[in-house]
Protein backbone atom coordinates (compact mmCIF):
# COMPACT_ATOMS: atom_id res chain seq x y z
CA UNK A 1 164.08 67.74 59.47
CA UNK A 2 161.07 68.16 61.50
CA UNK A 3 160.22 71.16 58.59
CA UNK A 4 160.13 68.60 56.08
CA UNK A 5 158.06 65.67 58.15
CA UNK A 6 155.42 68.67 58.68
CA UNK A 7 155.47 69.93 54.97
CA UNK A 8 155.11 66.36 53.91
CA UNK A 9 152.12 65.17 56.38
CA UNK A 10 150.60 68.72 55.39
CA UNK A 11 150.96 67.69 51.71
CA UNK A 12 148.85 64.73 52.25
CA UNK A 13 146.55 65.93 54.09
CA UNK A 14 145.47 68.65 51.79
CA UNK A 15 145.95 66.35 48.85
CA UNK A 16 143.71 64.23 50.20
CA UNK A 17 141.10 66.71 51.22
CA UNK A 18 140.84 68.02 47.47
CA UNK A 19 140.66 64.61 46.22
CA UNK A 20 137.99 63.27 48.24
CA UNK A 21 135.94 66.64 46.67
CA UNK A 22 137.01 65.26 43.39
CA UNK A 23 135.42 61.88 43.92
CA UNK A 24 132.53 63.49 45.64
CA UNK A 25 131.49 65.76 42.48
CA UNK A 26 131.95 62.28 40.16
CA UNK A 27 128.11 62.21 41.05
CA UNK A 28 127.76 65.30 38.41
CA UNK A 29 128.25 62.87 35.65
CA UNK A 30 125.60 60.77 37.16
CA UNK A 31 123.05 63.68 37.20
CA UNK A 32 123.45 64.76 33.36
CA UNK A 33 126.93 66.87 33.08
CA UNK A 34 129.47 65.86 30.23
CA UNK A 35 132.98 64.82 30.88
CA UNK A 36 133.88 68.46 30.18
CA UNK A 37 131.55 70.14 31.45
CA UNK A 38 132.72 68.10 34.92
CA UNK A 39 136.84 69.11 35.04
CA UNK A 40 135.64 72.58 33.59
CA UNK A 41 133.40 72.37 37.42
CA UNK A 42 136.39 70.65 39.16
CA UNK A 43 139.15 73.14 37.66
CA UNK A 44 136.58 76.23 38.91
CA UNK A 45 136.36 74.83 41.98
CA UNK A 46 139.06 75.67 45.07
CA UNK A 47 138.80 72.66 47.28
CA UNK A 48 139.45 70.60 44.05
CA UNK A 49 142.49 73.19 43.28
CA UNK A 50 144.37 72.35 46.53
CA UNK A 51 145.26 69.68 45.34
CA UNK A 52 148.03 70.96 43.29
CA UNK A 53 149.08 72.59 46.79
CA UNK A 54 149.09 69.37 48.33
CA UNK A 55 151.65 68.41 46.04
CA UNK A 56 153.42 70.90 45.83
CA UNK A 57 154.34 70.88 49.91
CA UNK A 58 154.86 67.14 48.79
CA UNK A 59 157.62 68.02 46.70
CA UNK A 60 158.85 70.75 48.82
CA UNK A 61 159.22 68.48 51.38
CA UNK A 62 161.79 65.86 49.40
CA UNK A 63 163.65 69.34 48.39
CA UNK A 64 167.41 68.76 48.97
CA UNK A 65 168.39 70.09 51.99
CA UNK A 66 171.65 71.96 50.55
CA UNK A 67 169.94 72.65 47.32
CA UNK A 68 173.09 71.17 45.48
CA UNK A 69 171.48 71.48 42.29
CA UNK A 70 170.41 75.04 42.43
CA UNK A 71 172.19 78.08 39.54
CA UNK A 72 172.63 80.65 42.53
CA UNK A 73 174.58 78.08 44.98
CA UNK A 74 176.78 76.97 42.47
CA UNK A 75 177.98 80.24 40.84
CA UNK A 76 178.45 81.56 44.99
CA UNK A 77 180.51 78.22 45.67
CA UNK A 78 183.21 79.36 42.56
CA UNK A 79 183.08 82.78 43.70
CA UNK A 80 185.04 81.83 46.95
């Protein structure tokens, strides 16, 4: 349990961390670059990338905590 409390608060705070970047660089537009030319920046960037970390601990951390759902556990459970 206390795995998934620290995966989740993790989550956030990394997600939240990339996104502020994201807002940040906004001011890109402002200065001349395309639309393009500014999530071509943002996807090159790897503070703006951890953001797909972020959630991805976020996710991790709602996981099932048997895995019910999961190919392997369910072919081992018949093979008992």
């Amino acid at each position: 349990m206390l795995k998934r409390i620290v995966l989740f608060i993790l989550g956030i705070v990394i997600a939240s961390y990339s996104l502020m970047f994201i807002i940040i660089y906004l001011n890109l537009i402002k200065m001349g670059y395309s639309f393009i030319e500014y999530i071509k920046y943002i996807f090159t960037n790897i503070e703006c990338n951890l953001i797909f970390v972020g959630i991805i601990l976020i996710c991790l951390s709602f996981k099932n905590k048997y895995n019910s759902f999961s190919l392997v556990n369910t072919i081992s459970r018949r093979l008992k």
